[in-house]
C-alpha atoms as a PDB file:
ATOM      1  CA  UNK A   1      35.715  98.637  16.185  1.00  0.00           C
ATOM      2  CA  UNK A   2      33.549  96.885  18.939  1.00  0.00           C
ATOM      3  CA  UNK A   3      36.626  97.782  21.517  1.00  0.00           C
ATOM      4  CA  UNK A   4      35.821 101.236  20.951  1.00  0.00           C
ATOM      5  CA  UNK A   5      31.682 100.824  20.868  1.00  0.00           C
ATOM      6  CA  UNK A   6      31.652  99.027  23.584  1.00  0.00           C
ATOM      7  CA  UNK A   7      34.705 101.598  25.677  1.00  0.00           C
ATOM      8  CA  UNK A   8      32.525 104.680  24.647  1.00  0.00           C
ATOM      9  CA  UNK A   9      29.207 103.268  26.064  1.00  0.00           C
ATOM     10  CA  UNK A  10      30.530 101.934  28.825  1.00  0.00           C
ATOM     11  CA  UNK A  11      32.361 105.330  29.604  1.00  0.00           C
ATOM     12  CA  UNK A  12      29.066 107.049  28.530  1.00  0.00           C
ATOM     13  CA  UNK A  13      26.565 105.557  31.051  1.00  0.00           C
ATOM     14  CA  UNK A  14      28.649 105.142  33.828  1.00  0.00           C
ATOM     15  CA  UNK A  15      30.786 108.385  34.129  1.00  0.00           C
ATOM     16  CA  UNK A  16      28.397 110.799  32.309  1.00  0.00           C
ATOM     17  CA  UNK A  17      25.295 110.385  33.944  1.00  0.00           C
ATOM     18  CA  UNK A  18      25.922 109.832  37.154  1.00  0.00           C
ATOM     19  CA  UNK A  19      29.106 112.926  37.261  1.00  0.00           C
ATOM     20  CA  UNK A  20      26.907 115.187  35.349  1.00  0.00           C
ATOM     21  CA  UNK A  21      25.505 117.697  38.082  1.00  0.00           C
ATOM     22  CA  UNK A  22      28.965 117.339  39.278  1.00  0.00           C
ATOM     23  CA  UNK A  23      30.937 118.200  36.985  1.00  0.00           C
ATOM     24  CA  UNK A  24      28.282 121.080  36.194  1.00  0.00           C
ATOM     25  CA  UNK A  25      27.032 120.238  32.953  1.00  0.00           C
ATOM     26  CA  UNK A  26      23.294 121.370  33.062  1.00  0.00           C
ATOM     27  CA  UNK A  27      22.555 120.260  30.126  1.00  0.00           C
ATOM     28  CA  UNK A  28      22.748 117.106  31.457  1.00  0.00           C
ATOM     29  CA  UNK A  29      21.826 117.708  34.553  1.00  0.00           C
ATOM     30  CA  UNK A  30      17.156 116.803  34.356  1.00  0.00           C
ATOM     31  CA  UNK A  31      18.652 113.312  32.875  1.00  0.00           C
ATOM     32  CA  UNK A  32      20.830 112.537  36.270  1.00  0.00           C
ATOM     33  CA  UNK A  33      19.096 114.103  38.930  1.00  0.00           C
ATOM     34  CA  UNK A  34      15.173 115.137  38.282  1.00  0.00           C
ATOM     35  CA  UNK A  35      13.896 111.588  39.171  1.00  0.00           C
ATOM     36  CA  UNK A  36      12.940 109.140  35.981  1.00  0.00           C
ATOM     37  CA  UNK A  37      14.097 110.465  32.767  1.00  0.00           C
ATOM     38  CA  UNK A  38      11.766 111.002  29.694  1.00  0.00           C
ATOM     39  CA  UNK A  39      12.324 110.901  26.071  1.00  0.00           C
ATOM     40  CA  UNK A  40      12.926 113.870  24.463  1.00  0.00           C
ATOM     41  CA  UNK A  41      15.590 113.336  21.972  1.00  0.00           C
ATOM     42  CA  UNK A  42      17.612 115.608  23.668  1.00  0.00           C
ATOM     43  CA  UNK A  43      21.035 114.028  23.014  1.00  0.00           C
ATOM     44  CA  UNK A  44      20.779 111.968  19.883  1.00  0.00           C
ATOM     45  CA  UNK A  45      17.494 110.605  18.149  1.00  0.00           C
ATOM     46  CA  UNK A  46      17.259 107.183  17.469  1.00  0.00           C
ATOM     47  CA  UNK A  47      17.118 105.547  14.159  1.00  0.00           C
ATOM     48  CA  UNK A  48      14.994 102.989  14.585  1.00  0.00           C
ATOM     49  CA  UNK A  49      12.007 102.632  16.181  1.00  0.00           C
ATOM     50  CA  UNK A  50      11.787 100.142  19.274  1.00  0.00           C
ATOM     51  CA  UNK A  51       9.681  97.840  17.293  1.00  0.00           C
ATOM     52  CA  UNK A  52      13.123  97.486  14.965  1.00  0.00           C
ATOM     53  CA  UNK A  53      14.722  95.596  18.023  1.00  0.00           C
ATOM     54  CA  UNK A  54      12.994  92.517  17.638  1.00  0.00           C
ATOM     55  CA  UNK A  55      13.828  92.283  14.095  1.00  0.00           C
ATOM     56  CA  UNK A  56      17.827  93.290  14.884  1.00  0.00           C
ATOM     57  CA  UNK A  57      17.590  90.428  17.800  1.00  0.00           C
ATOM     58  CA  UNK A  58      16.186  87.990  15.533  1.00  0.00           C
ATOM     59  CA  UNK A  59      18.626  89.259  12.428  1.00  0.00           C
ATOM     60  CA  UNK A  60      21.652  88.918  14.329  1.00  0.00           C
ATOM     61  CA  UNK A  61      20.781  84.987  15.669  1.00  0.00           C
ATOM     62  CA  UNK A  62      19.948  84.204  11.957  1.00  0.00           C
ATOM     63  CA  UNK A  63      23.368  83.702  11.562  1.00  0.00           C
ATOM     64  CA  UNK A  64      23.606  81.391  14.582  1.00  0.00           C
ATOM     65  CA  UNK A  65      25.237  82.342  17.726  1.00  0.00           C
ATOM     66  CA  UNK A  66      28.902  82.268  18.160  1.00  0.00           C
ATOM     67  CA  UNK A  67      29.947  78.508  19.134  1.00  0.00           C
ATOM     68  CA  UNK A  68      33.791  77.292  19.975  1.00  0.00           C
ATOM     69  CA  UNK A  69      33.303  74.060  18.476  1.00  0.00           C
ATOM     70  CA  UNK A  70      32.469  75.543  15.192  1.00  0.00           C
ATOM     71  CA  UNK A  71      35.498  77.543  14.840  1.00  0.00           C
ATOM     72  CA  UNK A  72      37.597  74.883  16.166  1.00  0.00           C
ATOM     73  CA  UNK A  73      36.642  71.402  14.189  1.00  0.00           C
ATOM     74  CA  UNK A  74      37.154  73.443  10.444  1.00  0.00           C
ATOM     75  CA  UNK A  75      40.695  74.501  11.979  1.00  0.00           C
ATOM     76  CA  UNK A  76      40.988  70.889  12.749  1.00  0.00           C
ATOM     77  CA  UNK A  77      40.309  69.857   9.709  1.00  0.00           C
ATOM     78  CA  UNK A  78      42.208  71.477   7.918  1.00  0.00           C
ATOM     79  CA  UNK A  79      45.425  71.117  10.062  1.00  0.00           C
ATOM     80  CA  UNK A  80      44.339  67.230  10.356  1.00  0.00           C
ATOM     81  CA  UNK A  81      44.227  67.539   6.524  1.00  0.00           C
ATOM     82  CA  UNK A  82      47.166  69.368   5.441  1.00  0.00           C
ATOM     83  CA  UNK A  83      49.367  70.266   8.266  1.00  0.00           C
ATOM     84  CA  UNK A  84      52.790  67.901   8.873  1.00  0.00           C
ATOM     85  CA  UNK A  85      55.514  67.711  11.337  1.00  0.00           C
ATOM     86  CA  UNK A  86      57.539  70.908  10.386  1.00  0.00           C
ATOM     87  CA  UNK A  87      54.989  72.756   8.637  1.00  0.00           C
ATOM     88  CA  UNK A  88      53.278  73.896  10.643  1.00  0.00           C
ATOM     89  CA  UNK A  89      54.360  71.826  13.627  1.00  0.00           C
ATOM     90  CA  UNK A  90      52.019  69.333  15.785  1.00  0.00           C
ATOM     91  CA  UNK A  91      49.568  69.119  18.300  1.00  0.00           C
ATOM     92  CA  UNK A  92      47.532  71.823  16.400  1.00  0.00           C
ATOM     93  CA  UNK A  93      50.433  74.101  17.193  1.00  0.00           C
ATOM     94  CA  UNK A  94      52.185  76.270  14.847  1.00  0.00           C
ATOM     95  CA  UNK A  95      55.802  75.404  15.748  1.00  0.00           C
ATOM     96  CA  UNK A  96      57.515  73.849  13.230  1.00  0.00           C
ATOM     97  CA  UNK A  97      61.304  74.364  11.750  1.00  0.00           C
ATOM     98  CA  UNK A  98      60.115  74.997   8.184  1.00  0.00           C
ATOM     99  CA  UNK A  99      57.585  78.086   9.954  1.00  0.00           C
ATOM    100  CA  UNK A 100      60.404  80.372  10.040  1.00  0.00           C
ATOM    101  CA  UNK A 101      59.365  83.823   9.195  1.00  0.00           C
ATOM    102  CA  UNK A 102      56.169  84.512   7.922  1.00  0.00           C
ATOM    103  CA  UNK A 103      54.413  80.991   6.270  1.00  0.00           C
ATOM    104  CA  UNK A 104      55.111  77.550   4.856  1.00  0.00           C
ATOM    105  CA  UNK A 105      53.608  75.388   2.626  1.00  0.00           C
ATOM    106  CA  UNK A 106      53.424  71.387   2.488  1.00  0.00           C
ATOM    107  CA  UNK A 107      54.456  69.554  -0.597  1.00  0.00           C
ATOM    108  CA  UNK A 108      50.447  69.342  -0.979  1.00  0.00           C
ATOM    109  CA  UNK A 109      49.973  73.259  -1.367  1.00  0.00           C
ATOM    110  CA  UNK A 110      48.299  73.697   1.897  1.00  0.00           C
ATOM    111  CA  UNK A 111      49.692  77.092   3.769  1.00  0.00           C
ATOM    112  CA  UNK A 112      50.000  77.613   7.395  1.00  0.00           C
ATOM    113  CA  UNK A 113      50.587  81.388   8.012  1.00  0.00           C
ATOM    114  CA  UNK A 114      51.159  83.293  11.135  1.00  0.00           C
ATOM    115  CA  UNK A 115      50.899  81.988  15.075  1.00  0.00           C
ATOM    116  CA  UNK A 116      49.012  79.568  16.529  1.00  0.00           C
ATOM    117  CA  UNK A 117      49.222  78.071  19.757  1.00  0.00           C
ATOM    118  CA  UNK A 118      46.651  75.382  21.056  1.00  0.00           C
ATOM    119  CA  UNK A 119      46.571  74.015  24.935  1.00  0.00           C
ATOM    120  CA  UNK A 120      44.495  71.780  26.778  1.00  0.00           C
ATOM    121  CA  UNK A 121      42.871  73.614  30.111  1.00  0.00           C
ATOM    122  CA  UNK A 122      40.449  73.664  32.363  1.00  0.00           C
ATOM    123  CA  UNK A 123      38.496  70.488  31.462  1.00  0.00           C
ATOM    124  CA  UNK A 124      38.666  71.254  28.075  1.00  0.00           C
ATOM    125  CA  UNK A 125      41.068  73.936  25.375  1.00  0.00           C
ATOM    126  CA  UNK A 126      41.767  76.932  24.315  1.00  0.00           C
ATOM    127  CA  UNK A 127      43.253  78.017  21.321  1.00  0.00           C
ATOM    128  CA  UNK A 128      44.784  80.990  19.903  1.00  0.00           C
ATOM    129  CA  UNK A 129      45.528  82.259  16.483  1.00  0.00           C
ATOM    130  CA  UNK A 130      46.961  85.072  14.847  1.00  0.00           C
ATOM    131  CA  UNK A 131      47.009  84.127  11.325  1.00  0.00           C
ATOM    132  CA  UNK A 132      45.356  81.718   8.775  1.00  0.00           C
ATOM    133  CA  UNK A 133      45.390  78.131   7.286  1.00  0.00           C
ATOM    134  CA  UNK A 134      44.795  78.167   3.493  1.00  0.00           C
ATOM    135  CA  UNK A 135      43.823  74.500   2.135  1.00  0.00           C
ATOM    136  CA  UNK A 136      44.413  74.056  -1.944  1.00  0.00           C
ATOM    137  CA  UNK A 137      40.777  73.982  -2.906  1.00  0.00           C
ATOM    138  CA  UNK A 138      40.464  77.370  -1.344  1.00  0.00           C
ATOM    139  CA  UNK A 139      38.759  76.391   2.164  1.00  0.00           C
ATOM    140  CA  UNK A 140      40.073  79.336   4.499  1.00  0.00           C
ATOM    141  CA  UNK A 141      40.311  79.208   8.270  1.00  0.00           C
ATOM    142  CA  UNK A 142      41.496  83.023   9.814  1.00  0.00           C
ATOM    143  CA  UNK A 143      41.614  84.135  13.223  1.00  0.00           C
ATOM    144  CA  UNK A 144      43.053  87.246  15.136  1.00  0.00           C
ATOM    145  CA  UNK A 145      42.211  85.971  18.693  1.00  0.00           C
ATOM    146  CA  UNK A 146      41.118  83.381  21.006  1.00  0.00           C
ATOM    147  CA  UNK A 147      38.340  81.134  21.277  1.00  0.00           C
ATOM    148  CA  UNK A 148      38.274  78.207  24.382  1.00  0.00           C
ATOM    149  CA  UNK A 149      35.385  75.930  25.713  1.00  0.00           C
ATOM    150  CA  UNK A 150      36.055  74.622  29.891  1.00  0.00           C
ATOM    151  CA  UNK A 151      33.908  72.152  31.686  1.00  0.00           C
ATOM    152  CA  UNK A 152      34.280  72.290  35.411  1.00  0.00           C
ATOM    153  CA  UNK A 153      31.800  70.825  38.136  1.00  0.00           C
ATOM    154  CA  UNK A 154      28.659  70.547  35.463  1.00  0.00           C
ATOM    155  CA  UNK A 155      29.474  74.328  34.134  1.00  0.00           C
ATOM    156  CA  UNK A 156      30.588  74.788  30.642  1.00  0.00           C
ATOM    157  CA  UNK A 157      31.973  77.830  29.407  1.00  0.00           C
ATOM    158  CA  UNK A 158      32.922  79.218  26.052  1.00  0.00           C
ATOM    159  CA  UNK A 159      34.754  82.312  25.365  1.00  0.00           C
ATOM    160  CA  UNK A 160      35.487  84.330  22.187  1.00  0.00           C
ATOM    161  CA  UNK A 161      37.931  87.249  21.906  1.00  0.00           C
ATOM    162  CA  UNK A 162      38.708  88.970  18.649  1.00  0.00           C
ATOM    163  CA  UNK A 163      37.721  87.939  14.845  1.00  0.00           C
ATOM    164  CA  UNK A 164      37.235  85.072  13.794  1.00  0.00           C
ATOM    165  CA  UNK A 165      36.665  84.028   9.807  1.00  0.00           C
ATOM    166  CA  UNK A 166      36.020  80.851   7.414  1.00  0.00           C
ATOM    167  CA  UNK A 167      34.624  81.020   3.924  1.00  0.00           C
ATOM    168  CA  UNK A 168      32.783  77.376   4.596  1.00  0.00           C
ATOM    169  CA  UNK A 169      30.703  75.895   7.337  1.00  0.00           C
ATOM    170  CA  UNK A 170      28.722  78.163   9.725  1.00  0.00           C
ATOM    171  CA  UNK A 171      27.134  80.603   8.627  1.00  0.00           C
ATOM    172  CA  UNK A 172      28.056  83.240  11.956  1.00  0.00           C
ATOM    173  CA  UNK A 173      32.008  82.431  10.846  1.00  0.00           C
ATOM    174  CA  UNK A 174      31.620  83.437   6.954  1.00  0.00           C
ATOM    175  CA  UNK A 175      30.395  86.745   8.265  1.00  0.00           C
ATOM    176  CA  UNK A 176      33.725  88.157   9.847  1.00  0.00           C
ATOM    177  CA  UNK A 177      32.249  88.958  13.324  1.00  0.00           C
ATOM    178  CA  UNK A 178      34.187  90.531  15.901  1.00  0.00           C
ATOM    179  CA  UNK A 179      33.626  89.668  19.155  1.00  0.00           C
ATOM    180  CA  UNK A 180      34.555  89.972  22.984  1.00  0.00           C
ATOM    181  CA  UNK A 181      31.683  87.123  24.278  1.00  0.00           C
ATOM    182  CA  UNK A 182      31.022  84.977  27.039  1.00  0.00           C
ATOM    183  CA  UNK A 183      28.668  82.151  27.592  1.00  0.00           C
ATOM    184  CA  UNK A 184      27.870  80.074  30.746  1.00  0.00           C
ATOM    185  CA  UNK A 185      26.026  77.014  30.626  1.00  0.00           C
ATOM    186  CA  UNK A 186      24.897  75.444  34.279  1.00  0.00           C
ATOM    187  CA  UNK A 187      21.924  73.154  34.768  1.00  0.00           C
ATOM    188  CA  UNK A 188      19.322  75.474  35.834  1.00  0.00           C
ATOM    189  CA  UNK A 189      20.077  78.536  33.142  1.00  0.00           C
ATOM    190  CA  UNK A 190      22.485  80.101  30.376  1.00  0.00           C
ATOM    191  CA  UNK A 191      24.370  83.253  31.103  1.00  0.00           C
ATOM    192  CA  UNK A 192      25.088  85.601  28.636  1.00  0.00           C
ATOM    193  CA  UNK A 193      28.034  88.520  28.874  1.00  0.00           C
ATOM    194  CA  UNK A 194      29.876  91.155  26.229  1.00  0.00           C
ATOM    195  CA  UNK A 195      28.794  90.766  22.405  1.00  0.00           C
ATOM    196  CA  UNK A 196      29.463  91.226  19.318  1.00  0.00           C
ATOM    197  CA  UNK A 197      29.061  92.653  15.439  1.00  0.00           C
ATOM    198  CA  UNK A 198      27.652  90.789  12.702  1.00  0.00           C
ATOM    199  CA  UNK A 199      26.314  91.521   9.784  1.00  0.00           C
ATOM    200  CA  UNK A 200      26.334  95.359  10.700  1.00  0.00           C
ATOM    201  CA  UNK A 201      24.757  94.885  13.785  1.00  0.00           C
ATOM    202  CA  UNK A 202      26.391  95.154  17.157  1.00  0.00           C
ATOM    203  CA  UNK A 203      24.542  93.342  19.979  1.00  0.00           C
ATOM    204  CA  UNK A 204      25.726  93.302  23.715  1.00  0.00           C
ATOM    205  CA  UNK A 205      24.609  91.307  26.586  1.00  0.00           C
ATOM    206  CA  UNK A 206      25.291  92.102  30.089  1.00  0.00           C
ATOM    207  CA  UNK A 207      25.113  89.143  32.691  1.00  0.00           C
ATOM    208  CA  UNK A 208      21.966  88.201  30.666  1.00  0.00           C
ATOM    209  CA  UNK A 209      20.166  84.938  32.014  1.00  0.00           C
ATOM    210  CA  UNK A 210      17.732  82.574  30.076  1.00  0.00           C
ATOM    211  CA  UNK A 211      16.224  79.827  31.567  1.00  0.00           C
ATOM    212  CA  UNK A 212      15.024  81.712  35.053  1.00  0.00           C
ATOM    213  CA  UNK A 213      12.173  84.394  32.944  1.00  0.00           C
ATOM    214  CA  UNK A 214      10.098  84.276  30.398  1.00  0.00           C
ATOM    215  CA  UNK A 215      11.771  87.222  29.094  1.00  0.00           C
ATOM    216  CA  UNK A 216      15.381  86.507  30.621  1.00  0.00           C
ATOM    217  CA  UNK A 217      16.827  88.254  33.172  1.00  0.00           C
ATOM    218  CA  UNK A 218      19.469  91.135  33.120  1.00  0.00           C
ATOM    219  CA  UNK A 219      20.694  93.472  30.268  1.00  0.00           C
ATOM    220  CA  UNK A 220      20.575  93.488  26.272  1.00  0.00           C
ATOM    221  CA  UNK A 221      21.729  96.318  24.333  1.00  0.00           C
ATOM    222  CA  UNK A 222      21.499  96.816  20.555  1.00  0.00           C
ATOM    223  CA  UNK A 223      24.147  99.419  18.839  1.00  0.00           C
ATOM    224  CA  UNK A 224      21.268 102.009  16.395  1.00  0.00           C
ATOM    225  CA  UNK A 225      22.399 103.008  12.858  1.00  0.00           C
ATOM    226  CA  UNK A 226      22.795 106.441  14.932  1.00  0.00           C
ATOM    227  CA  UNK A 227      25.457 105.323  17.096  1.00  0.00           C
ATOM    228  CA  UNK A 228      23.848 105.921  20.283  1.00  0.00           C
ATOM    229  CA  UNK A 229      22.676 102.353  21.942  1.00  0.00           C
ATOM    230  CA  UNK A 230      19.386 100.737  22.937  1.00  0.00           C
ATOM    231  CA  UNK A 231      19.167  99.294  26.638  1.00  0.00           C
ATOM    232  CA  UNK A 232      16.833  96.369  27.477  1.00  0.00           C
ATOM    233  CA  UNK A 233      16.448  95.964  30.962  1.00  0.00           C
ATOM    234  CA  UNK A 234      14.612  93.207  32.022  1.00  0.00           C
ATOM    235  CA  UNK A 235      13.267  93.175  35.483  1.00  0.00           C
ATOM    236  CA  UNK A 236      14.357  90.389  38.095  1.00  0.00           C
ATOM    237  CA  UNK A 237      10.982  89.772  39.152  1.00  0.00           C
ATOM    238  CA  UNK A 238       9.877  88.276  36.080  1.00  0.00           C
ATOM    239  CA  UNK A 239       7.350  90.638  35.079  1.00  0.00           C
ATOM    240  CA  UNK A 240       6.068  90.833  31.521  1.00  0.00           C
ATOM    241  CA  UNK A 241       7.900  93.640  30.376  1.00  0.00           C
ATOM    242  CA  UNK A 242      11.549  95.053  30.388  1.00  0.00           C
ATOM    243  CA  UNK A 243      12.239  98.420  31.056  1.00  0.00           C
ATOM    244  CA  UNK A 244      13.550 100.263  27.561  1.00  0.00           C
ATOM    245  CA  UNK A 245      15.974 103.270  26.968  1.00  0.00           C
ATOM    246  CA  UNK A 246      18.147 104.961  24.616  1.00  0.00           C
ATOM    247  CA  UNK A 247      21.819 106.300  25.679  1.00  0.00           C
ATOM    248  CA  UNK A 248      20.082 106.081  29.466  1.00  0.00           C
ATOM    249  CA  UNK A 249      16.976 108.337  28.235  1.00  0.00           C
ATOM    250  CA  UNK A 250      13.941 105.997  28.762  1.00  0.00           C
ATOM    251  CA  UNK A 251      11.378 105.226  26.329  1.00  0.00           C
ATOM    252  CA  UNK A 252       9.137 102.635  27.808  1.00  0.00           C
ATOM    253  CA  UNK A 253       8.049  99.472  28.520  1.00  0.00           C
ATOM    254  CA  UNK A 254       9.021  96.723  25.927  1.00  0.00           C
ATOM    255  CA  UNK A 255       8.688  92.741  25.807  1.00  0.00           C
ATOM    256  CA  UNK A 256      11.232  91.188  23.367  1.00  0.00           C
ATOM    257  CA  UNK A 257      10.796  87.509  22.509  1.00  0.00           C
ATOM    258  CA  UNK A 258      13.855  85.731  23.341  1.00  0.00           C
ATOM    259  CA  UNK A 259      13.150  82.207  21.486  1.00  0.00           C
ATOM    260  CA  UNK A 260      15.518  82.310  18.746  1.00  0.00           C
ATOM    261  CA  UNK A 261      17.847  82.634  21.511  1.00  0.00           C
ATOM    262  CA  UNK A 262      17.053  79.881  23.291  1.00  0.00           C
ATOM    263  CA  UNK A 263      16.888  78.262  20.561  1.00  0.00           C
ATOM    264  CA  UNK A 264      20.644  79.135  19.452  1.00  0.00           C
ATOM    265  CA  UNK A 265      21.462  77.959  23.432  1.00  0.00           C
ATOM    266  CA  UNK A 266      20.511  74.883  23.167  1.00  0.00           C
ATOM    267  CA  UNK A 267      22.056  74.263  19.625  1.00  0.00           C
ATOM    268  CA  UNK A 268      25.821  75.936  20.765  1.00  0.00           C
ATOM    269  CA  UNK A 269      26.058  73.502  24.108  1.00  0.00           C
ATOM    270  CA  UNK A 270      24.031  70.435  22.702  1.00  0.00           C
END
């Protein structure tokens, strides 16, 4: 589902807007060409108000931010726990002889189902899974994607690609997120790109920066109950307020505290 949000509003601002005297639709025509665009509600009204964005920021890091090392010490610990030699396989690898055709199960009831294939890279690993690891007492690690932290010349990087699921530990990992997200950390500042759904709220960031601005530096977009998006840009200047529209139909002037954020930073690459 965020593949598609994120294809139609990427296909939305880019090719509509700027093709639409073009390709002779007037109705869009006063958004694209007649200088700054206004609000009007022309296209699709907004469900929430702007002041809602705070609260959906803040909502959506009350789960914690997405971190690699979550994800990957409870499928650890579990494979550490349960996993042996043929079922699943080693090396946190789901290769062994007894993992046949669909599952296996160790003579302690734990269940390894699916793929899973883990590698070290890049100054650190990256590991993919298609399918699940089911411990005895219940404790459930399931992924349909990738997740991988690299440290190279000071920078750390951690990606996420698909969903991810456990019923225990983080909170961000009970919820089922989906998620296409990548996070930089250097020593001056954290870079934030692509996003993600929680909790029925889709947030995106687009080569957003914290640690140069108050208020960061780049793009943040919020998905509205509507289905149109909201678009936060901040200003590379540093000034005191970001620049606020709706599906590319501005609004205002807006100043969203980013703390919890920075917050969330500091806690995912302590």
């Amino acid at each position: 589902m965020l593949y598609i949000e994120f294809l139609y509003f990427l296909r939305y601002t880019k090719y509509v807007f700027p093709m639409g005297c073009c390709m002779s639709l007037v109705f869009f025509c006063f958004l694209a060409c007649d200088g700054e665009p206004k609000h009007t509600g022309f296209l699709l009204d907004p469900t929430w108000e702007q002041s809602a964005l705070q609260e959906a920021l803040d909502d959506t890091l009350s789960y914690g931010l997405p971190s690699s090392n979550d994800f990957w010490l409870l499928y650890q610990e579990l494979y550490d726990e349960g996993g042996t030699p043929s079922c699943p396989g080693t090396d946190y690898n789901f290769d062994g002889n007894e993992l046949t055709a669909y599952d296996c199960y160790t003579p302690e009831g734990f269940q390894f189902e699916g793929l899973s294939e883990f590698m070290y890279e890049l100054g650190g690993w990256r590991l993919h899974l298609e399918g699940r690891i089911l411990a005895p007492d219940g404790r459930l690690v399931h992924g349909a994607g990738s997740v991988s932290i690299e440290e190279m010349d000071g920078i750390v990087r951690q990606a996420f690609e698909g969903t991810l699921y456990t019923n225990f530990g983080a909170d961000w990992l009970q919820q089922r997120p989906s998620l296409v997200l990548f996070l930089e950390k250097s020593d001056d500042f954290y870079l934030l790109d692509g996003g993600y759904s929680i909790g029925g709220k889709s947030v995106f960031f687009k080569n957003f920066i914290v640690g140069t601005c108050p208020l960061g530096e780049g793009e943040l977009l919020f998905r509205d109950p509507s289905g149109g998006w909201w678009q936060y840009n901040v200003h590379p200047e540093c000034s005191g307020t970001g620049r606020l529209s709706f599906n590319g139909d501005y609004i205002g002037e807006l100043a969203l505290d980013i703390s919890s954020l920075e917050q969330e930073l500091a806690r995912v690459f302590l």
